[in-house]
C-alpha atoms as a PDB file:
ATOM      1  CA  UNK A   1      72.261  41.367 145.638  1.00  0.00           C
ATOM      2  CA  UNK A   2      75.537  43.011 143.876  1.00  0.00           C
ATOM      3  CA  UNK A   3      75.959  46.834 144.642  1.00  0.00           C
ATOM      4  CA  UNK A   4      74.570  47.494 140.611  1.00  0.00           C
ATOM      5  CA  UNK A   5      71.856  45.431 141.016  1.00  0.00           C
ATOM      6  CA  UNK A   6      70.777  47.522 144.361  1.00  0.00           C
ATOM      7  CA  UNK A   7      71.416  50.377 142.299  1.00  0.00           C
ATOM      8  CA  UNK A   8      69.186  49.877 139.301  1.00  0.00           C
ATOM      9  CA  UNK A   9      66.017  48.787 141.429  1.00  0.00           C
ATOM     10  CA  UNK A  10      66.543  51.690 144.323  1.00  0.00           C
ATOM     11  CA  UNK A  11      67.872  54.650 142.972  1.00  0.00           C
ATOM     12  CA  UNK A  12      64.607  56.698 142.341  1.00  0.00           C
ATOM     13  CA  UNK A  13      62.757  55.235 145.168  1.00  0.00           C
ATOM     14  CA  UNK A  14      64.111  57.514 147.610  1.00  0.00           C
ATOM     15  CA  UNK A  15      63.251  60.721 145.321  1.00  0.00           C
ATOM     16  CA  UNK A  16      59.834  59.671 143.422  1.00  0.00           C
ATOM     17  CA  UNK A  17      58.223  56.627 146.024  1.00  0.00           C
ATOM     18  CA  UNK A  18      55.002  55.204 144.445  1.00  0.00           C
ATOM     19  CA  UNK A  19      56.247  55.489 140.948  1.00  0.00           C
ATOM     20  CA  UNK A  20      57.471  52.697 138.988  1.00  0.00           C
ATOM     21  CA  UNK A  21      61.414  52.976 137.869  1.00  0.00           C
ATOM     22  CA  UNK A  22      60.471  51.884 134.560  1.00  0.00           C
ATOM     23  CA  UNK A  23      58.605  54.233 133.448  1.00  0.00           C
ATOM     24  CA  UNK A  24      60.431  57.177 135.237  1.00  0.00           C
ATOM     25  CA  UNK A  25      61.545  59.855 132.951  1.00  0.00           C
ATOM     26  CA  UNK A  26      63.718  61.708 134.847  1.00  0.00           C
ATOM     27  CA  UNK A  27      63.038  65.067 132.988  1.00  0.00           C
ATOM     28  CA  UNK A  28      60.042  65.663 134.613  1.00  0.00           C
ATOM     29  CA  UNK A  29      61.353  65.869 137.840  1.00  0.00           C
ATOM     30  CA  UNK A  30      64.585  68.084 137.204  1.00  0.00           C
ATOM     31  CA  UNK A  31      64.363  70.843 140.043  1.00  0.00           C
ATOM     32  CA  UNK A  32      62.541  73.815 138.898  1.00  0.00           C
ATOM     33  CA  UNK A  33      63.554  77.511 140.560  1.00  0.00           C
ATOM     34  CA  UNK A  34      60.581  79.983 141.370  1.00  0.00           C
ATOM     35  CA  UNK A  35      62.139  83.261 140.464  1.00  0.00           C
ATOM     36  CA  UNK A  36      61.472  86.854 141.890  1.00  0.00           C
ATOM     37  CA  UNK A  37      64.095  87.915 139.306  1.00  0.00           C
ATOM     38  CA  UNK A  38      66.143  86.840 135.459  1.00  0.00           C
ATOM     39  CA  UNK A  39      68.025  83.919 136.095  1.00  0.00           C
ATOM     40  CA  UNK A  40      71.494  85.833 136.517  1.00  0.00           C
ATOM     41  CA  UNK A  41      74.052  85.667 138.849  1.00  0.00           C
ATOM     42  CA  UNK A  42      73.983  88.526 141.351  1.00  0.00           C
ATOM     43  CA  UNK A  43      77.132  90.462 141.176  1.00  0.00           C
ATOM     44  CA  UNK A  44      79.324  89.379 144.438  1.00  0.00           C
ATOM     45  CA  UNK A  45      80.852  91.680 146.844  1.00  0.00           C
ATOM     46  CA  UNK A  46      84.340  91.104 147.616  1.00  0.00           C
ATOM     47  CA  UNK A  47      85.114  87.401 148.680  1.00  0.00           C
ATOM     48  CA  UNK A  48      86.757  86.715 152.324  1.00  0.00           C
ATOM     49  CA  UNK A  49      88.991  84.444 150.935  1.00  0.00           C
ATOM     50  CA  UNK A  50      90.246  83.444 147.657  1.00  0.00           C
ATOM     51  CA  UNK A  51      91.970  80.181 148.989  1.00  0.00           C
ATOM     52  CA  UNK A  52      89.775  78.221 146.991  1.00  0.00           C
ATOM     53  CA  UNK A  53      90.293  79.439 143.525  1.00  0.00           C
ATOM     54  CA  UNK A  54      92.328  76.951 142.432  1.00  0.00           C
ATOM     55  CA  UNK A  55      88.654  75.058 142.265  1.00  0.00           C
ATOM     56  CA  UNK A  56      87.325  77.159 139.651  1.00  0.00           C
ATOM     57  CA  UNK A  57      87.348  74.081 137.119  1.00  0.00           C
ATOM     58  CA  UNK A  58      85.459  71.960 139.147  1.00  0.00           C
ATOM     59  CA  UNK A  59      82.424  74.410 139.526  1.00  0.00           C
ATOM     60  CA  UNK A  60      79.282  72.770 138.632  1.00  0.00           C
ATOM     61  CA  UNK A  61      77.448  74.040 135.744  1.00  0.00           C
ATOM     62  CA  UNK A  62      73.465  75.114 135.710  1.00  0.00           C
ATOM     63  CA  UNK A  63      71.598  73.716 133.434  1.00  0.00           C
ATOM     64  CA  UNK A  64      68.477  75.197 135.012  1.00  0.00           C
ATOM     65  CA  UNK A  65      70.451  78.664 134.825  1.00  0.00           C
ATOM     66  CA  UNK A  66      69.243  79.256 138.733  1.00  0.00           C
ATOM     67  CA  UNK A  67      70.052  82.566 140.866  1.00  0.00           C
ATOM     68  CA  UNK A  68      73.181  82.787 142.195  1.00  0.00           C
ATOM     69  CA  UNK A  69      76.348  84.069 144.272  1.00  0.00           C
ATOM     70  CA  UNK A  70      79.556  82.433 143.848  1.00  0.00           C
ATOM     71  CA  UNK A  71      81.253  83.228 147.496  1.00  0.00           C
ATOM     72  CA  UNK A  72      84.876  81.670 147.898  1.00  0.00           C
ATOM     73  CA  UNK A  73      85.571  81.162 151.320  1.00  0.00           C
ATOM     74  CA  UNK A  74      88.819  79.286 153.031  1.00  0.00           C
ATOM     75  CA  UNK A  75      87.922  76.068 152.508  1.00  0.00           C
ATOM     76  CA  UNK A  76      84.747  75.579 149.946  1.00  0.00           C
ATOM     77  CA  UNK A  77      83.014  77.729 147.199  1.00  0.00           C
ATOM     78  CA  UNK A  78      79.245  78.552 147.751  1.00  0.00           C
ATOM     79  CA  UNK A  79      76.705  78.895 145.032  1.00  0.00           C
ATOM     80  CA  UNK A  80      74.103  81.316 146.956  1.00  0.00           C
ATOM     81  CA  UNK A  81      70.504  81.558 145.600  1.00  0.00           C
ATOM     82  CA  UNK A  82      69.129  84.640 147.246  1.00  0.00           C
ATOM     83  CA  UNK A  83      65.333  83.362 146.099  1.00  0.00           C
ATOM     84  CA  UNK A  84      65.214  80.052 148.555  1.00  0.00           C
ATOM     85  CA  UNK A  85      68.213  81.533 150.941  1.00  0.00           C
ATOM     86  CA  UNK A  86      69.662  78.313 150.526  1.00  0.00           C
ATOM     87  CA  UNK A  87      73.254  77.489 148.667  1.00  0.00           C
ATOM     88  CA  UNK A  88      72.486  75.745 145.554  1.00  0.00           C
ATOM     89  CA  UNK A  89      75.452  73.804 146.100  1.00  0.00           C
ATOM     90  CA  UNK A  90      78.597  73.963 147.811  1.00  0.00           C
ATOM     91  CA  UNK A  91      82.380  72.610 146.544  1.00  0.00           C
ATOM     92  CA  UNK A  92      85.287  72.180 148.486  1.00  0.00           C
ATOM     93  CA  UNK A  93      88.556  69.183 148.181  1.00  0.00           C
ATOM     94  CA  UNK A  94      89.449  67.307 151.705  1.00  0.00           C
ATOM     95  CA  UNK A  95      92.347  65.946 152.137  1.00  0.00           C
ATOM     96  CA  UNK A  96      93.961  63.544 154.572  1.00  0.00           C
ATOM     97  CA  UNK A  97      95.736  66.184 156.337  1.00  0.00           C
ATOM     98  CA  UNK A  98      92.571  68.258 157.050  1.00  0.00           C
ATOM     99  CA  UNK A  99      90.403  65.004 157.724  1.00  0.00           C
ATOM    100  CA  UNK A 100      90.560  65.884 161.336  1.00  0.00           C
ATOM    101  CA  UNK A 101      91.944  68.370 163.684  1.00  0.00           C
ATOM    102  CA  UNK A 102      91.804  70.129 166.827  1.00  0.00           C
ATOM    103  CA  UNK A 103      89.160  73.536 166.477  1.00  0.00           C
ATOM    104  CA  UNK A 104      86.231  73.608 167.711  1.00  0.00           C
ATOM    105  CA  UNK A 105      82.560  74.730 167.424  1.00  0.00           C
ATOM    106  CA  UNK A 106      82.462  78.852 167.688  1.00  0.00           C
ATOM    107  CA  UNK A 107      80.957  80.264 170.740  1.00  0.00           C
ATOM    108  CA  UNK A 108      78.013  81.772 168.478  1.00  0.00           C
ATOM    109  CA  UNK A 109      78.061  79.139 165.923  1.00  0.00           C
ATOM    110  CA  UNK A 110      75.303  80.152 163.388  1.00  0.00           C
ATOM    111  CA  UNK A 111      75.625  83.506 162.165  1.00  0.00           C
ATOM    112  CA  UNK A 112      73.715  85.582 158.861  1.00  0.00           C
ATOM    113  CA  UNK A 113      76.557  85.614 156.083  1.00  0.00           C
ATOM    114  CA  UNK A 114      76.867  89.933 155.361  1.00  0.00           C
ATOM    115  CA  UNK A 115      78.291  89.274 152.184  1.00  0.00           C
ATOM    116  CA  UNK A 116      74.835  88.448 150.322  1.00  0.00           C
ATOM    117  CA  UNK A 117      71.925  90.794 149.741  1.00  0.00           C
ATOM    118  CA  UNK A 118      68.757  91.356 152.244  1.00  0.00           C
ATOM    119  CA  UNK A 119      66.567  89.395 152.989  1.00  0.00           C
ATOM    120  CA  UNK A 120      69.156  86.799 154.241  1.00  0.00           C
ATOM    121  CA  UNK A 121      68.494  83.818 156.346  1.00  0.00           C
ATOM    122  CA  UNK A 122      69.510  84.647 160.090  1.00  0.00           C
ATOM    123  CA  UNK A 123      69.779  82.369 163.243  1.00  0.00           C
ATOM    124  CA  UNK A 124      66.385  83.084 164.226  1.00  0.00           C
ATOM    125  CA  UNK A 125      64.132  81.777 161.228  1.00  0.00           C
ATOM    126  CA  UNK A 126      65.451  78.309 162.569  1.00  0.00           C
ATOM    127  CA  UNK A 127      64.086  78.811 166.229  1.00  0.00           C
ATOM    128  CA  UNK A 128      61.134  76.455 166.846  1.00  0.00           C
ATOM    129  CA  UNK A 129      60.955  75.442 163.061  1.00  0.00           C
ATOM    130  CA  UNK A 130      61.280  72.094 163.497  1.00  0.00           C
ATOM    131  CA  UNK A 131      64.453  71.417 161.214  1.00  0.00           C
ATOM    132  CA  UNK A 132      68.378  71.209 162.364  1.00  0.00           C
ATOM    133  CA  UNK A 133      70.333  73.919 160.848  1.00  0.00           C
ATOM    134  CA  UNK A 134      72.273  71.507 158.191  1.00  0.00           C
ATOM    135  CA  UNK A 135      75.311  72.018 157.066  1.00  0.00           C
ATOM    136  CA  UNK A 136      75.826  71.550 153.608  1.00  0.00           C
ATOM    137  CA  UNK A 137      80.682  71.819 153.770  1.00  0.00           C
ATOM    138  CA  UNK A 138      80.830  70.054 157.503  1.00  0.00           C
ATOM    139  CA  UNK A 139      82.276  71.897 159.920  1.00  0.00           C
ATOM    140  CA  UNK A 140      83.997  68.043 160.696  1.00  0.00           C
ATOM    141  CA  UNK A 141      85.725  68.701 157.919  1.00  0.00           C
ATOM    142  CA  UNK A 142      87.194  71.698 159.133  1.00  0.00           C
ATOM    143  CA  UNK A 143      88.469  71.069 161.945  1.00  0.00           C
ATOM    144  CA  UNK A 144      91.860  71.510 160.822  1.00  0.00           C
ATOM    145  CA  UNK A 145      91.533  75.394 161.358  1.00  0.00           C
ATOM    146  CA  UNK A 146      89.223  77.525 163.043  1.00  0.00           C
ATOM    147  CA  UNK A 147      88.731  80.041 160.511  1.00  0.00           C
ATOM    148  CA  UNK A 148      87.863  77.105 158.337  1.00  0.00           C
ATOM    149  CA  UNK A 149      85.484  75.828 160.655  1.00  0.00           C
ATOM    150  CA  UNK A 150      83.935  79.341 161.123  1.00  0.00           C
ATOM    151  CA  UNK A 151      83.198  79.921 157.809  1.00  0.00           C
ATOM    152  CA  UNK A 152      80.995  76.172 157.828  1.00  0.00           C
ATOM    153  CA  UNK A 153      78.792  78.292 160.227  1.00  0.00           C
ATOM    154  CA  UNK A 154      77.454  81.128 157.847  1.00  0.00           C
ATOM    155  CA  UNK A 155      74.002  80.607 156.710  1.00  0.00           C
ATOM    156  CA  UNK A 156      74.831  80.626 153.355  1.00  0.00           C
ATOM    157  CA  UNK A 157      76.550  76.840 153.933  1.00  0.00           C
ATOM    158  CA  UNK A 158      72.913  75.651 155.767  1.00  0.00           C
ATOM    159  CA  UNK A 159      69.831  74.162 154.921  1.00  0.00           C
ATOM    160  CA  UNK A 160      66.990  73.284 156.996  1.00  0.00           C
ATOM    161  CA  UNK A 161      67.260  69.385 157.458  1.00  0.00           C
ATOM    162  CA  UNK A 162      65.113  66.589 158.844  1.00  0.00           C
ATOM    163  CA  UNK A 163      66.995  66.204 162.346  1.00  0.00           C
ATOM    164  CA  UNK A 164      67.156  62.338 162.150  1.00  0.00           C
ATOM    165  CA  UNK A 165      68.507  62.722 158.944  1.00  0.00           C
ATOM    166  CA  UNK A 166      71.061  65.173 160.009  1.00  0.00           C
ATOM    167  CA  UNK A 167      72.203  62.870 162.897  1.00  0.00           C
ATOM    168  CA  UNK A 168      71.961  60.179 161.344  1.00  0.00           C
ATOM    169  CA  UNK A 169      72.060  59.315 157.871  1.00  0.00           C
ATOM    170  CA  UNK A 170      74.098  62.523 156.415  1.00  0.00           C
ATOM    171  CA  UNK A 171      76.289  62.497 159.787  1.00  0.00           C
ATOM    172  CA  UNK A 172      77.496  58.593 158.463  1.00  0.00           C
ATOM    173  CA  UNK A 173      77.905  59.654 154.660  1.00  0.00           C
ATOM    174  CA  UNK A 174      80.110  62.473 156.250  1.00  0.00           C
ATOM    175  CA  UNK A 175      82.388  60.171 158.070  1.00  0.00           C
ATOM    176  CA  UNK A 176      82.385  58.083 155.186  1.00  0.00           C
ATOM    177  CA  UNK A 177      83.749  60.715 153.320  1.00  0.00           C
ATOM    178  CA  UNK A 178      86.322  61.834 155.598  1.00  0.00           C
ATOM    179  CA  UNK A 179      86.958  57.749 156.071  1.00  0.00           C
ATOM    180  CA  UNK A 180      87.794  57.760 151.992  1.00  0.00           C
ATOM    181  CA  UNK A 181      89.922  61.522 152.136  1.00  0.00           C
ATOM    182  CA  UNK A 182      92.077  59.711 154.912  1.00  0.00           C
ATOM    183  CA  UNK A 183      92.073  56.475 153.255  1.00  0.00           C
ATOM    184  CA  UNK A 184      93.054  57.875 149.362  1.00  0.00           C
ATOM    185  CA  UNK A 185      94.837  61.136 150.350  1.00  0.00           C
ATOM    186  CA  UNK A 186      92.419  63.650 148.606  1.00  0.00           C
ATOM    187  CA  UNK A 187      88.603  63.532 147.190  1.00  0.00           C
ATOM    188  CA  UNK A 188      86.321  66.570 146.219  1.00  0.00           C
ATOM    189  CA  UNK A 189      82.691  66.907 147.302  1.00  0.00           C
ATOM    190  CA  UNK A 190      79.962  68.698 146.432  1.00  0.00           C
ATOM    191  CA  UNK A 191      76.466  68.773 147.521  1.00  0.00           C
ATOM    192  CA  UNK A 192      73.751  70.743 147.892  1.00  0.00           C
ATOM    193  CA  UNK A 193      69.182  70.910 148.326  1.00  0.00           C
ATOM    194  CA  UNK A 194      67.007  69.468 146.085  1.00  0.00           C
ATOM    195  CA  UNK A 195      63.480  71.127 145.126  1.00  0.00           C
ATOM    196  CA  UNK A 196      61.053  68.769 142.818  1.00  0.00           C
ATOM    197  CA  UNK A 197      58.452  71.801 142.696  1.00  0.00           C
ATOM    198  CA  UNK A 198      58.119  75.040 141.741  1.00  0.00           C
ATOM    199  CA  UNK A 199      56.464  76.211 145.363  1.00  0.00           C
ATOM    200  CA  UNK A 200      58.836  75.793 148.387  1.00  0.00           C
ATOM    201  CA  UNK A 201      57.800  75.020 151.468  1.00  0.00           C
ATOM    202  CA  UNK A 202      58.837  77.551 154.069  1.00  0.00           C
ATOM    203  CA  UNK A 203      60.392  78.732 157.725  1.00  0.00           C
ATOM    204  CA  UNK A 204      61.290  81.860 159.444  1.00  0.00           C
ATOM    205  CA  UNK A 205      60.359  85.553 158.537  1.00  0.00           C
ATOM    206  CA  UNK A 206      63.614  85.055 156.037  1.00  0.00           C
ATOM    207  CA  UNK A 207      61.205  82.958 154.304  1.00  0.00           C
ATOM    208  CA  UNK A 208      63.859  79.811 153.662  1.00  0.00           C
ATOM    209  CA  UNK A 209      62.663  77.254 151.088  1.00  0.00           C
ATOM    210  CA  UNK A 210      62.721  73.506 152.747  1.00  0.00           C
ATOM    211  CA  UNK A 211      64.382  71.103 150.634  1.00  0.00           C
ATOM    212  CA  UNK A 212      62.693  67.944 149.314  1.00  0.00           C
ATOM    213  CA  UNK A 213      66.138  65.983 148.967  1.00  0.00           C
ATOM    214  CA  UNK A 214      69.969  66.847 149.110  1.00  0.00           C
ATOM    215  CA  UNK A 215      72.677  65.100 146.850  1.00  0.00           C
ATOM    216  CA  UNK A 216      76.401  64.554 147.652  1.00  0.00           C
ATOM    217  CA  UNK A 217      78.840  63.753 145.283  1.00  0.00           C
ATOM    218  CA  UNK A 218      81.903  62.578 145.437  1.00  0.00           C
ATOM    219  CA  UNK A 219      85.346  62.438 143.418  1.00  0.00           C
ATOM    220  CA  UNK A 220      88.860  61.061 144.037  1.00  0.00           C
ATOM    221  CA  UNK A 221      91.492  61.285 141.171  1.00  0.00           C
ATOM    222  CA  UNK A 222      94.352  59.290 143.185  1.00  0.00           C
ATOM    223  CA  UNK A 223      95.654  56.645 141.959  1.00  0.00           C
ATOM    224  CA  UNK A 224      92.163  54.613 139.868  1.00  0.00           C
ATOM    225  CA  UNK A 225      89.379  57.472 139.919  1.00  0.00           C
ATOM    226  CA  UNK A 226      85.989  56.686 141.101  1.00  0.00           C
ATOM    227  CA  UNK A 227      83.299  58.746 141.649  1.00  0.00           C
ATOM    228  CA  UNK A 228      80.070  58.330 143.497  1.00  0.00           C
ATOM    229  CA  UNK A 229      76.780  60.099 143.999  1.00  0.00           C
ATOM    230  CA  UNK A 230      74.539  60.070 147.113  1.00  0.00           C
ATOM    231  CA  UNK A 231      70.922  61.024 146.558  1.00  0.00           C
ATOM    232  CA  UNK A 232      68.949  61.604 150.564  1.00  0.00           C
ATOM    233  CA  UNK A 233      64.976  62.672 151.076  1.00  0.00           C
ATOM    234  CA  UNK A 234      64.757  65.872 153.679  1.00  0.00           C
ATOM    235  CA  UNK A 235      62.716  63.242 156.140  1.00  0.00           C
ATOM    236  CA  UNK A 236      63.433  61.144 158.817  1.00  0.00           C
ATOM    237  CA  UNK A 237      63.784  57.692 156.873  1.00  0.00           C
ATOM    238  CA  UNK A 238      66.089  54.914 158.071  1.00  0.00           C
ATOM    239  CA  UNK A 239      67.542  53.491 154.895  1.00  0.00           C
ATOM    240  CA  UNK A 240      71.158  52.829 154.766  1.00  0.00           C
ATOM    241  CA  UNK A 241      73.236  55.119 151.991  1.00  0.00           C
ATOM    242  CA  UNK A 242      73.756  51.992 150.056  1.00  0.00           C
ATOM    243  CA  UNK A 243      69.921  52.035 148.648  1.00  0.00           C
ATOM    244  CA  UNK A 244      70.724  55.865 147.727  1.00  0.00           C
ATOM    245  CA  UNK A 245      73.800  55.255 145.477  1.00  0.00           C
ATOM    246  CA  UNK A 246      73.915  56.675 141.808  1.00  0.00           C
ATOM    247  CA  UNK A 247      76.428  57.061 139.319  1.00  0.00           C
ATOM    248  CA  UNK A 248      77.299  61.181 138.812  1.00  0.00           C
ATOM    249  CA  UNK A 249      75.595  61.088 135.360  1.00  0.00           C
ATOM    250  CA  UNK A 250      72.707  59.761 137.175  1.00  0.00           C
ATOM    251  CA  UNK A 251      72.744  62.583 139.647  1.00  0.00           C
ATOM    252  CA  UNK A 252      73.605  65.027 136.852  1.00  0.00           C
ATOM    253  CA  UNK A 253      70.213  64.232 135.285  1.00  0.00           C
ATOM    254  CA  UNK A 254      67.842  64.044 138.784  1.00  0.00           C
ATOM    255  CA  UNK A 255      70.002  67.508 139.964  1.00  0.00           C
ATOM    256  CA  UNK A 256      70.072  69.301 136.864  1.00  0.00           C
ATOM    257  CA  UNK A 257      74.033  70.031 137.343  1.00  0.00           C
ATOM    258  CA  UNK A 258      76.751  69.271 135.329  1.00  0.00           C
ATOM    259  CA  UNK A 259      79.914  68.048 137.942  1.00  0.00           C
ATOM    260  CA  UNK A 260      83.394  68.767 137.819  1.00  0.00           C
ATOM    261  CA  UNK A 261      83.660  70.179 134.204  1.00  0.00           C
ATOM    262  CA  UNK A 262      87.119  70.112 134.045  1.00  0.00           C
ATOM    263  CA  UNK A 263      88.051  66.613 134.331  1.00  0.00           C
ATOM    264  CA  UNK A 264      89.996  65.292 131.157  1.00  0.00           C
ATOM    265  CA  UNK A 265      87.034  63.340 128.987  1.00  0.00           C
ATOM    266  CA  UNK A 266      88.270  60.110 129.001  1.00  0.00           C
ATOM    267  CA  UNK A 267      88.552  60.702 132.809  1.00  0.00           C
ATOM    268  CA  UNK A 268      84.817  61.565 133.415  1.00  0.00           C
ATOM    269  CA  UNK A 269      83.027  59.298 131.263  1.00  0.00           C
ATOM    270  CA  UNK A 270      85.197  56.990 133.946  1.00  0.00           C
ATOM    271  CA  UNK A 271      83.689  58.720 136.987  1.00  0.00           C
ATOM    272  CA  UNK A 272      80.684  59.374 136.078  1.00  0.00           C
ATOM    273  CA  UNK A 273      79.498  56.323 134.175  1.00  0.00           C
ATOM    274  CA  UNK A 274      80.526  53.795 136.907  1.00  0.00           C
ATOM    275  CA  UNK A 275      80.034  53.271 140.380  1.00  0.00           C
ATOM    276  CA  UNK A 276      80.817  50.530 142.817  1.00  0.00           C
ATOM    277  CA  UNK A 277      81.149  50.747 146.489  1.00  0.00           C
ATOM    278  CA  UNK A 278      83.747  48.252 147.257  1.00  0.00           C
ATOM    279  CA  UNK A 279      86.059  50.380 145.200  1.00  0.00           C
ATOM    280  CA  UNK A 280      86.251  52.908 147.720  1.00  0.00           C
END
């Protein structure tokens, strides 16, 4: 079966299971936000680093207008939703030269992030919860410098995940991504939770919403750009990534995000239109 084929008769199945794909209106399952506040971004306190600036352009943009914190740090941008104490996504650019490296984990690897508001998620909500701490920017991806790879440690950059997930499926589209940075010299990811209702699930006294689903997508610009769009359940199913392939304006509509705004139009109906594995 070719890659589009796959494509067309798997893509919601992950997400929706039980419902037929052709009558799936993906509308009614954008991700809605339950709100303690106005959908308004929360004014942020000074930023620890503003080496990632220069990704301002690529910043997804809401269309469901959620809560958030933008939060530059050395080597990603966070979008921090202080009602699910979740990031609603995360952006950051790999490159071959910081594809791999030589820091390690911290000592005291998790840690609560001080630069967003109480009540913030802290290491303990996670204790006997039954999820993995997930990261959202891998700190394999940051092993290039341990500041870097600090920074992948704050709350703010975790999710509770399905464990098997976490070791498995997420842990190979990670690899696979630094696999295509190393490969093409530079690509730009970024990913984040999916909620399909408006009640969240819950752990810890921090009261963290559980996600139903994350999404990764990826961009390279070098040389013939391609772009590709992971779409993975929060449970413990065995699929490979292949059956969870969409094009970007497919995970634009099931995410409710528009990615990297800044490309050049000609560029992203390119990326975002098309997908194909064995171009990567």
């Amino acid at each position: 079966m070719s890659i589009r084929k796959s494509i067309r008769t798997a893509k919601y199945l992950l997400l929706f299971a039980g419902l037929a794909v052709a009558g799936f209106k993906a509308s009614r399952y954008l991700p809605s936000q339950k709100r303690t506040e106005s959908a308004v971004s929360v004014a942020a306190k000074p930023a620890r680093s503003s080496a990632t600036e220069y990704l301002k352009p690529f910043l997804p943009e809401d269309r469901q207008h959620r809560l958030q914190q933008i939060l530059y740090r050395r080597s990603y941008v966070v979008s921090y939703n202080r009602d699910t104490r979740c990031p609603n996504w995360v952006l950051w650019e790999l490159t071959c030269d910081h594809a791999d490296g030589d820091a390690g984990r911290p000592d005291y690897p998790f840690h609560e992030d001080m630069e967003v508001p109480a009540p913030r998620a802290l290491p303990s909500d996670y204790r006997g919860c039954g999820y993995d701490r997930g990261h959202m920017c891998p700190a394999g991806d940051n092993k290039w410098d341990a500041d870097a790879m600090y920074d992948t440690f704050l709350l703010t950059n975790i999710c509770p995940q399905d464990r098997q997930l976490n070791s498995g499926l997420w842990n190979r589209i990670e690899m696979q991504c630094r696999y295509w940075a190393k490969k093409h010299g530079r690509v730009y990811i970024v990913c984040g939770p999916l909620y399909l209702d408006g009640e969240y699930r819950m752990i810890g006294d921090g009261r963290i919403a559980i996600p139903d689903a994350f999404f990764k997508v990826v961009l390279c610009l070098e040389g013939t750009p391609r772009g590709i769009a992971f779409i993975c359940r929060n449970t413990s199913g065995s699929r490979t990534k292949d059956c969870y392939v969409n094009t970007i304006n497919e995970a634009e509509i099931i995410t409710g995000y528009r990615f990297f705004p800044g490309l050049d139009g000609d560029v992203a109906v390119r990326v975002k239109d098309e997908v194909d594995l064995k171009a990567w």
